[in-house]
PDB file of N, CA and C in Angstrom:
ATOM      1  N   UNK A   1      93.030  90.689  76.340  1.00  0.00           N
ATOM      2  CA  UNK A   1      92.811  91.980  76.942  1.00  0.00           C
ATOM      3  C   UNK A   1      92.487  92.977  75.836  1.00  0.00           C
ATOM      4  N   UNK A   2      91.480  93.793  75.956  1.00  0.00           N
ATOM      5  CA  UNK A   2      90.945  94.890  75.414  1.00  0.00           C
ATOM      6  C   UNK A   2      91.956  96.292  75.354  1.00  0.00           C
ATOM      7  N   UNK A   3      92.087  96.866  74.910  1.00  0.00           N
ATOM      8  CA  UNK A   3      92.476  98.317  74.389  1.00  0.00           C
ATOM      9  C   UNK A   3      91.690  99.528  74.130  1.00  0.00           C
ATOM     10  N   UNK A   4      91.663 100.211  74.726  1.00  0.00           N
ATOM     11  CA  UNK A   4      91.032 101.426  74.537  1.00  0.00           C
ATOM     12  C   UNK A   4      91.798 102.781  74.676  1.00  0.00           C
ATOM     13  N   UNK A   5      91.143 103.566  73.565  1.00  0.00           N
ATOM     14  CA  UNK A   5      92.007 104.833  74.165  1.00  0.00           C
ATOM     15  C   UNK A   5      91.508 105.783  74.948  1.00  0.00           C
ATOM     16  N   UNK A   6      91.844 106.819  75.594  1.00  0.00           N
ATOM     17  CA  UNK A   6      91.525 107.702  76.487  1.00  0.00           C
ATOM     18  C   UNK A   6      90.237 108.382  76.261  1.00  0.00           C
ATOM     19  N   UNK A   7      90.086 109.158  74.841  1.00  0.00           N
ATOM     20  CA  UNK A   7      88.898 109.078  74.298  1.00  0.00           C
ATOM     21  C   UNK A   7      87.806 108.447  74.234  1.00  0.00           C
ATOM     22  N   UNK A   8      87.961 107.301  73.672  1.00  0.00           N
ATOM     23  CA  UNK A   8      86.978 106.695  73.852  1.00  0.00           C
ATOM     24  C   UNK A   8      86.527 105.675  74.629  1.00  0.00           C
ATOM     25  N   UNK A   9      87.084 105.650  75.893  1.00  0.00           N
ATOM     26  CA  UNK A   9      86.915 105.744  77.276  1.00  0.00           C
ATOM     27  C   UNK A   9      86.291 106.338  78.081  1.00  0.00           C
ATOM     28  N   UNK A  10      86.366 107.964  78.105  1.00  0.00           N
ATOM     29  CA  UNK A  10      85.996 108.842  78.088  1.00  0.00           C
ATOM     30  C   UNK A  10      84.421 109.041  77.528  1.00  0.00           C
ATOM     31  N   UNK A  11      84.261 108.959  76.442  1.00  0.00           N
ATOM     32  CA  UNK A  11      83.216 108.696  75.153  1.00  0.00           C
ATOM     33  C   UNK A  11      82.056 107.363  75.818  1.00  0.00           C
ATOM     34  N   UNK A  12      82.767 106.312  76.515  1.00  0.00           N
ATOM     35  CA  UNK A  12      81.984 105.475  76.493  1.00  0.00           C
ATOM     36  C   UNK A  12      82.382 105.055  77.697  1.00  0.00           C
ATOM     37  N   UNK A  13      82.673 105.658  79.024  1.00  0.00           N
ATOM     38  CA  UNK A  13      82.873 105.479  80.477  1.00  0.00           C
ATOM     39  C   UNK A  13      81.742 104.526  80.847  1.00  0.00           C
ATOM     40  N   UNK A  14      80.183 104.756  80.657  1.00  0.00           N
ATOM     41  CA  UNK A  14      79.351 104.128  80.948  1.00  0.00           C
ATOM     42  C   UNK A  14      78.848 102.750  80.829  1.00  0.00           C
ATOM     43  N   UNK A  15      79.992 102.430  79.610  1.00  0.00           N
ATOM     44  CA  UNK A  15      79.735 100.774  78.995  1.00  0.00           C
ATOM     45  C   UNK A  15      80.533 100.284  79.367  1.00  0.00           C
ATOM     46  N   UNK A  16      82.255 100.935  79.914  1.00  0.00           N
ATOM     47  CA  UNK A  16      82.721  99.628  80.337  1.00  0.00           C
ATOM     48  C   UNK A  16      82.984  98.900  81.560  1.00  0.00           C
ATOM     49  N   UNK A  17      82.572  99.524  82.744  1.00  0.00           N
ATOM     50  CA  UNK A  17      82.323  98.449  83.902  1.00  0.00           C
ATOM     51  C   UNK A  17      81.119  97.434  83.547  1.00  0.00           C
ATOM     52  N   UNK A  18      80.403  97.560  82.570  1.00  0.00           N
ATOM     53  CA  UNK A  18      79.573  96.879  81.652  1.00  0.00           C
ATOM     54  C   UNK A  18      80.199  95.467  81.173  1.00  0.00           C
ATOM     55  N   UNK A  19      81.157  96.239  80.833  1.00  0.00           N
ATOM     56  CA  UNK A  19      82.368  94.752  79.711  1.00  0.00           C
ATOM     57  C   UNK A  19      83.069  94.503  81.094  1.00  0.00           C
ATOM     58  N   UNK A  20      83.366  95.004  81.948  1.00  0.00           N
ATOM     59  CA  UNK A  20      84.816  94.591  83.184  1.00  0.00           C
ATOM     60  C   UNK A  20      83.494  93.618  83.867  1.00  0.00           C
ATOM     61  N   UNK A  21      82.349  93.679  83.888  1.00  0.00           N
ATOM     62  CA  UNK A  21      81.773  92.594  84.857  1.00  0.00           C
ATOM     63  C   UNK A  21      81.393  91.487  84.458  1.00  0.00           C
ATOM     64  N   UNK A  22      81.219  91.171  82.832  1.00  0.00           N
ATOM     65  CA  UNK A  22      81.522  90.301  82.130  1.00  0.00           C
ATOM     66  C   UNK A  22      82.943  88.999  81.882  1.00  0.00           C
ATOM     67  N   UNK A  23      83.758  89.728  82.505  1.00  0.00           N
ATOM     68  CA  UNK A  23      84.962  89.316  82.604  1.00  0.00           C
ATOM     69  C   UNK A  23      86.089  89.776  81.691  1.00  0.00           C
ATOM     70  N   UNK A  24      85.596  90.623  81.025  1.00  0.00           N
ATOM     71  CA  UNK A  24      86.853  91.492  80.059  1.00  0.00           C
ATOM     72  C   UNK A  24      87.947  92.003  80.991  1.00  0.00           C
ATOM     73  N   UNK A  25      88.513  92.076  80.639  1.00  0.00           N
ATOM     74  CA  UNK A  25      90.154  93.510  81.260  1.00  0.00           C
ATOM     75  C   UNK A  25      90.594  94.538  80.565  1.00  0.00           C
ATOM     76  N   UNK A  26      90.180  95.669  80.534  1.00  0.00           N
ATOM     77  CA  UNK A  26      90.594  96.678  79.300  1.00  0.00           C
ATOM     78  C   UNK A  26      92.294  97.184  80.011  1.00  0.00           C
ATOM     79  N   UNK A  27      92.350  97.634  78.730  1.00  0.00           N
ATOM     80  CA  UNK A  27      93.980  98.357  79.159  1.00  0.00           C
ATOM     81  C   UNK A  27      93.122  99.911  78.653  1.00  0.00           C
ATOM     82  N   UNK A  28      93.623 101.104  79.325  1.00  0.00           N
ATOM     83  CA  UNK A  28      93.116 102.489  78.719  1.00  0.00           C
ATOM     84  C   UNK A  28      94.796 102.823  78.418  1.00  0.00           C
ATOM     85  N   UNK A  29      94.950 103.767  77.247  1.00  0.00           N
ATOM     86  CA  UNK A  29      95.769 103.824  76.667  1.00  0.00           C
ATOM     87  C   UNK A  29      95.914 105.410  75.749  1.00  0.00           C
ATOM     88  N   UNK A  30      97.045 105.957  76.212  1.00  0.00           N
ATOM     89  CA  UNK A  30      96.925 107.365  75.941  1.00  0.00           C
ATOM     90  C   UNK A  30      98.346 107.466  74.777  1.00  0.00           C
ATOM     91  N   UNK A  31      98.093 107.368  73.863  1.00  0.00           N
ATOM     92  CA  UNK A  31      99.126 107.604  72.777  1.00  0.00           C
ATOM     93  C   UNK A  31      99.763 106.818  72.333  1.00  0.00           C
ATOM     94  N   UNK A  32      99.000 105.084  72.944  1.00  0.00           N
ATOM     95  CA  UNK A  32      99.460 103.915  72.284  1.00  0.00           C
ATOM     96  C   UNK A  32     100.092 103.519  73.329  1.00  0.00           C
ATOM     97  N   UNK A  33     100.051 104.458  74.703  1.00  0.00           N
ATOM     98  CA  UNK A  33     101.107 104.003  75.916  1.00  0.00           C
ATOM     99  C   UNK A  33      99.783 103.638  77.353  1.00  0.00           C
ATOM    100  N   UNK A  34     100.135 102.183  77.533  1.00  0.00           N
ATOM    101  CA  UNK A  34      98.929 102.268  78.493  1.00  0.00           C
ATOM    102  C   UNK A  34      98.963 103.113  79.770  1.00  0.00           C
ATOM    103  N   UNK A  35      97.911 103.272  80.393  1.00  0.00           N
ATOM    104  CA  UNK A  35      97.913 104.134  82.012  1.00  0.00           C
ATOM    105  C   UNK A  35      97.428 103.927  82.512  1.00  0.00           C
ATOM    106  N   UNK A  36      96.154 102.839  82.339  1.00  0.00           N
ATOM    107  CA  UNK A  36      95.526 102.458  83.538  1.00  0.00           C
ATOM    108  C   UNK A  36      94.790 101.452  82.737  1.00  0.00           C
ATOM    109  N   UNK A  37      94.384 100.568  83.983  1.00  0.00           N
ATOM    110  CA  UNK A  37      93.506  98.826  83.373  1.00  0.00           C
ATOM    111  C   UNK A  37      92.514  99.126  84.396  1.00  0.00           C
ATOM    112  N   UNK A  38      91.095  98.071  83.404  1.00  0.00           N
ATOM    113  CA  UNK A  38      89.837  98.166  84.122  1.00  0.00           C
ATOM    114  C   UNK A  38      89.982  96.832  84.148  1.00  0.00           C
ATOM    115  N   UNK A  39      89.467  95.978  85.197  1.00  0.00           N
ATOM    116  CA  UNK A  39      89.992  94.731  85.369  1.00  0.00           C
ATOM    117  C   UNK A  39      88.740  94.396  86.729  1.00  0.00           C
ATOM    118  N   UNK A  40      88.277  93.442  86.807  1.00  0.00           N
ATOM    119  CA  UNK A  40      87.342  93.037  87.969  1.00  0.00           C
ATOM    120  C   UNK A  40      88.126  93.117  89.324  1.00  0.00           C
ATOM    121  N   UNK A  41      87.764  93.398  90.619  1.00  0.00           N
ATOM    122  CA  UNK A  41      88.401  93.692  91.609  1.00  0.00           C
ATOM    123  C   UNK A  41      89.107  92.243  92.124  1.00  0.00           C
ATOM    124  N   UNK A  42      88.705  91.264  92.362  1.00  0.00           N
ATOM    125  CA  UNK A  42      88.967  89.788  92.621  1.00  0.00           C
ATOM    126  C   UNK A  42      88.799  88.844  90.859  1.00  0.00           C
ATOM    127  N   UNK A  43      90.248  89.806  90.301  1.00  0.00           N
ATOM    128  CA  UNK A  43      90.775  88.739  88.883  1.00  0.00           C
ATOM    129  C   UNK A  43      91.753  88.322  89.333  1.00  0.00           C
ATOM    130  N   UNK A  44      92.265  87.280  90.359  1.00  0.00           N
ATOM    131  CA  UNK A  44      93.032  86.676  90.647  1.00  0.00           C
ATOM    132  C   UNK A  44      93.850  87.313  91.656  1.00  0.00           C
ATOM    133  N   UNK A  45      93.471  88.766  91.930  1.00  0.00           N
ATOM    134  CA  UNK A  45      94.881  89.499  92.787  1.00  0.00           C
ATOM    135  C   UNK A  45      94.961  88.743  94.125  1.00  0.00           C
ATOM    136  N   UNK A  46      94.226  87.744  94.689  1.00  0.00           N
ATOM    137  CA  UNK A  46      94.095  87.485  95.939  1.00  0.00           C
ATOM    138  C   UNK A  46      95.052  85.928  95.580  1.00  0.00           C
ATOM    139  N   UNK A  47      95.143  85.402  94.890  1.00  0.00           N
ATOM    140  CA  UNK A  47      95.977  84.053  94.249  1.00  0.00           C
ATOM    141  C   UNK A  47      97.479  84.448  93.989  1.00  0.00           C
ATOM    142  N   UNK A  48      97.416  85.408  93.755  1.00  0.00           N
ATOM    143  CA  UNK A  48      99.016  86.027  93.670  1.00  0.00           C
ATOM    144  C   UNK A  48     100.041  86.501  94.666  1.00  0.00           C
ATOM    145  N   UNK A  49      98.632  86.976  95.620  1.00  0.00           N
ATOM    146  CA  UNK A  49      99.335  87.607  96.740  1.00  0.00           C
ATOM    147  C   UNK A  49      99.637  86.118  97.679  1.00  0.00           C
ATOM    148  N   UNK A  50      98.835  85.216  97.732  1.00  0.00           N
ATOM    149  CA  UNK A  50      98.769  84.507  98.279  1.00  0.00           C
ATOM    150  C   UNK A  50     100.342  83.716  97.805  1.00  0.00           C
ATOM    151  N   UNK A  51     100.681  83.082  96.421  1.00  0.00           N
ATOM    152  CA  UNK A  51     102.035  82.684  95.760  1.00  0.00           C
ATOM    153  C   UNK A  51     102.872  83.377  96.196  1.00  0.00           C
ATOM    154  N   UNK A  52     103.095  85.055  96.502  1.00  0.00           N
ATOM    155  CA  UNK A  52     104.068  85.560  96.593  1.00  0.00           C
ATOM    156  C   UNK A  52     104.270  85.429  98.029  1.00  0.00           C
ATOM    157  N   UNK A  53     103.372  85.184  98.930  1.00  0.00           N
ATOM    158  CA  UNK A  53     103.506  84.928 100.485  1.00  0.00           C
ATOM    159  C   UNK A  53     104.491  83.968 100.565  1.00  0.00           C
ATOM    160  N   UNK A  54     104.068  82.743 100.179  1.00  0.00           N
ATOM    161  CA  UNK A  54     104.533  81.237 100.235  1.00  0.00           C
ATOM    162  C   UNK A  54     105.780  81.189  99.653  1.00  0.00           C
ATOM    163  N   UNK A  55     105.912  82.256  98.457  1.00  0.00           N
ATOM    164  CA  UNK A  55     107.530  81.882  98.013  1.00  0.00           C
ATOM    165  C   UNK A  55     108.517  82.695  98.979  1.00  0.00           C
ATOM    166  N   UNK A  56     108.016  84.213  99.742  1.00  0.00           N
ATOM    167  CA  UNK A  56     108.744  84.742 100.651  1.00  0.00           C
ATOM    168  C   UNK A  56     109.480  83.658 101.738  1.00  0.00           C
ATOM    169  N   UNK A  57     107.711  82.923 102.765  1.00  0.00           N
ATOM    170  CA  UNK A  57     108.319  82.016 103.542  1.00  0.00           C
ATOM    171  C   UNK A  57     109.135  80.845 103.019  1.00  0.00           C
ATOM    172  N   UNK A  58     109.120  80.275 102.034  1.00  0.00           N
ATOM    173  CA  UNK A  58     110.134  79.143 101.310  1.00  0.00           C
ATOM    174  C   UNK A  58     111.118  79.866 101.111  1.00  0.00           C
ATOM    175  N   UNK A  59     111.801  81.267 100.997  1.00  0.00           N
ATOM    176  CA  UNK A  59     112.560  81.830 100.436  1.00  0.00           C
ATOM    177  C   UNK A  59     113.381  82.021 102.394  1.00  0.00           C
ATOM    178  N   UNK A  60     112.617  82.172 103.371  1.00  0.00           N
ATOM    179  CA  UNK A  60     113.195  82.451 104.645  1.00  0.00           C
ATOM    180  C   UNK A  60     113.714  81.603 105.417  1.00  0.00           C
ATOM    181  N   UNK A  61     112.632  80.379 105.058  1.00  0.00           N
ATOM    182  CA  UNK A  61     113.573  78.935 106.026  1.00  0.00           C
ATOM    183  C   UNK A  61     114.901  78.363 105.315  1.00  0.00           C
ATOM    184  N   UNK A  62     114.924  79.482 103.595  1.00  0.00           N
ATOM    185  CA  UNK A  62     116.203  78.487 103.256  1.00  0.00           C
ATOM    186  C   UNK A  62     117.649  79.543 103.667  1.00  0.00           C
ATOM    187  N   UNK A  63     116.690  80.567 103.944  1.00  0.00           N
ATOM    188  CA  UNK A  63     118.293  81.576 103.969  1.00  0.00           C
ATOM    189  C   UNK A  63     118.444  81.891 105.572  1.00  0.00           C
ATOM    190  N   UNK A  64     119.353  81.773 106.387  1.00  0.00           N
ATOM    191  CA  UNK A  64     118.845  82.473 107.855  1.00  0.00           C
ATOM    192  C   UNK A  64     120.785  83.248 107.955  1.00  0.00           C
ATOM    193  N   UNK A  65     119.921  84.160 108.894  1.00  0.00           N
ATOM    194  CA  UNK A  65     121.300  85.335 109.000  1.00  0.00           C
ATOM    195  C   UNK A  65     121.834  84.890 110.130  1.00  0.00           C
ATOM    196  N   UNK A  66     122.400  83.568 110.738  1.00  0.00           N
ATOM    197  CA  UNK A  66     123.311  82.700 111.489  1.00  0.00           C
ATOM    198  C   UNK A  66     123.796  83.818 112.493  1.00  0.00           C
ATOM    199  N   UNK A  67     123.165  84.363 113.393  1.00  0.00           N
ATOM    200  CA  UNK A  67     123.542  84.581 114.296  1.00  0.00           C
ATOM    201  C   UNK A  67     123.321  86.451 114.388  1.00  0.00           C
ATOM    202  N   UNK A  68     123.242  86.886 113.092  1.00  0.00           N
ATOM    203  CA  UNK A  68     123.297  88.266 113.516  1.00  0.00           C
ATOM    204  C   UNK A  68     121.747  88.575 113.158  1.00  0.00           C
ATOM    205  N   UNK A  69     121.779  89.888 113.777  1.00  0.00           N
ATOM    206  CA  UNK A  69     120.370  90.358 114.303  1.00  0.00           C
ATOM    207  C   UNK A  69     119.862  91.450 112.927  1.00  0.00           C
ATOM    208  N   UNK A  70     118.381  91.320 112.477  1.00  0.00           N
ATOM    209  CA  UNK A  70     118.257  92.207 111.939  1.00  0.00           C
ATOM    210  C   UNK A  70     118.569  93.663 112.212  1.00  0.00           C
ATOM    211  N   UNK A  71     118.420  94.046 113.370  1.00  0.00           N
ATOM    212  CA  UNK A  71     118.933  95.617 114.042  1.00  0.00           C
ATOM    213  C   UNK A  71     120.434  95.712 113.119  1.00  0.00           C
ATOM    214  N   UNK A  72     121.495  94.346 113.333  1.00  0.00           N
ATOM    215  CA  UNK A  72     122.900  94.452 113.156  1.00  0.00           C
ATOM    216  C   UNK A  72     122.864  94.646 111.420  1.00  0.00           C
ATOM    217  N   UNK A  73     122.821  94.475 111.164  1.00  0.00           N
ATOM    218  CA  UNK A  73     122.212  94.040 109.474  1.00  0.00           C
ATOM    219  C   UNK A  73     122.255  95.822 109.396  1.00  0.00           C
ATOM    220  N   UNK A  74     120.656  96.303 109.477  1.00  0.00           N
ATOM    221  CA  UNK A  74     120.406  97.316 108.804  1.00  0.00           C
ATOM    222  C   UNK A  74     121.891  98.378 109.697  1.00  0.00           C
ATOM    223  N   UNK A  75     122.093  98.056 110.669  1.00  0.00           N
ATOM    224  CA  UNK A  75     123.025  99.491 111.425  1.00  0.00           C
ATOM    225  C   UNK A  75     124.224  99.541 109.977  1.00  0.00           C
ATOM    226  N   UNK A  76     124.630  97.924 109.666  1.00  0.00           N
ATOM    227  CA  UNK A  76     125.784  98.112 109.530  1.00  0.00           C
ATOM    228  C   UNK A  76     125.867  98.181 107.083  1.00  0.00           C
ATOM    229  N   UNK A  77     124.514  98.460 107.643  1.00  0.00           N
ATOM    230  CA  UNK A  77     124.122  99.154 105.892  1.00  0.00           C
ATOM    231  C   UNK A  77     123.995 100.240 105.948  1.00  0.00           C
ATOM    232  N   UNK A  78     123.815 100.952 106.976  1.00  0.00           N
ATOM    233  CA  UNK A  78     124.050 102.662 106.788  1.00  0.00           C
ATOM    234  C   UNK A  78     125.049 103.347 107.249  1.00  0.00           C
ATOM    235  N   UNK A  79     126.515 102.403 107.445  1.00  0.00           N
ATOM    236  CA  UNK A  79     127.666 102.689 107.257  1.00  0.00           C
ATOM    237  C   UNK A  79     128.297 102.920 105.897  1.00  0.00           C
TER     238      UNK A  79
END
């Protein structure tokens, strides 16, 4: 992953969806602290979401709340 700072970001806005369609990923970075990434729209976010689905449902058939109701659950958390 690439680094850039705000400046010259700024300075050179025009070149880097240039480099992001190439397949780069910049990090933009304001005082050595990042704040925002240029990154291709489909770099994997659709593979992740998809893993985190599958571990939710593997995570639901192993736990079940035996009898009480989600309604009962949340009432008796805002006691």
């Amino acid at each position: 992953m690439k680094t850039v700072g705000t400046y010259e970001a700024k300075t050179h806005l025009p070149k880097l969806p240039e480099r992001v369609m190439k397949g780069e990923r910049i990090t933009i970075t304001k005082h050595g602290i990042p704040v925002a990434v240029l990154q291709s729209p489909d770099d994997g976010i659709g593979e992740n979401t998809k893993s985190i689905i599958n571990e939710l449902h593997e995570f639901r058939s192993k736990h079940r709340l035996k009898g009480l109701s989600l309604r009962e659950l949340m009432e008796d958390g805002r006691r």
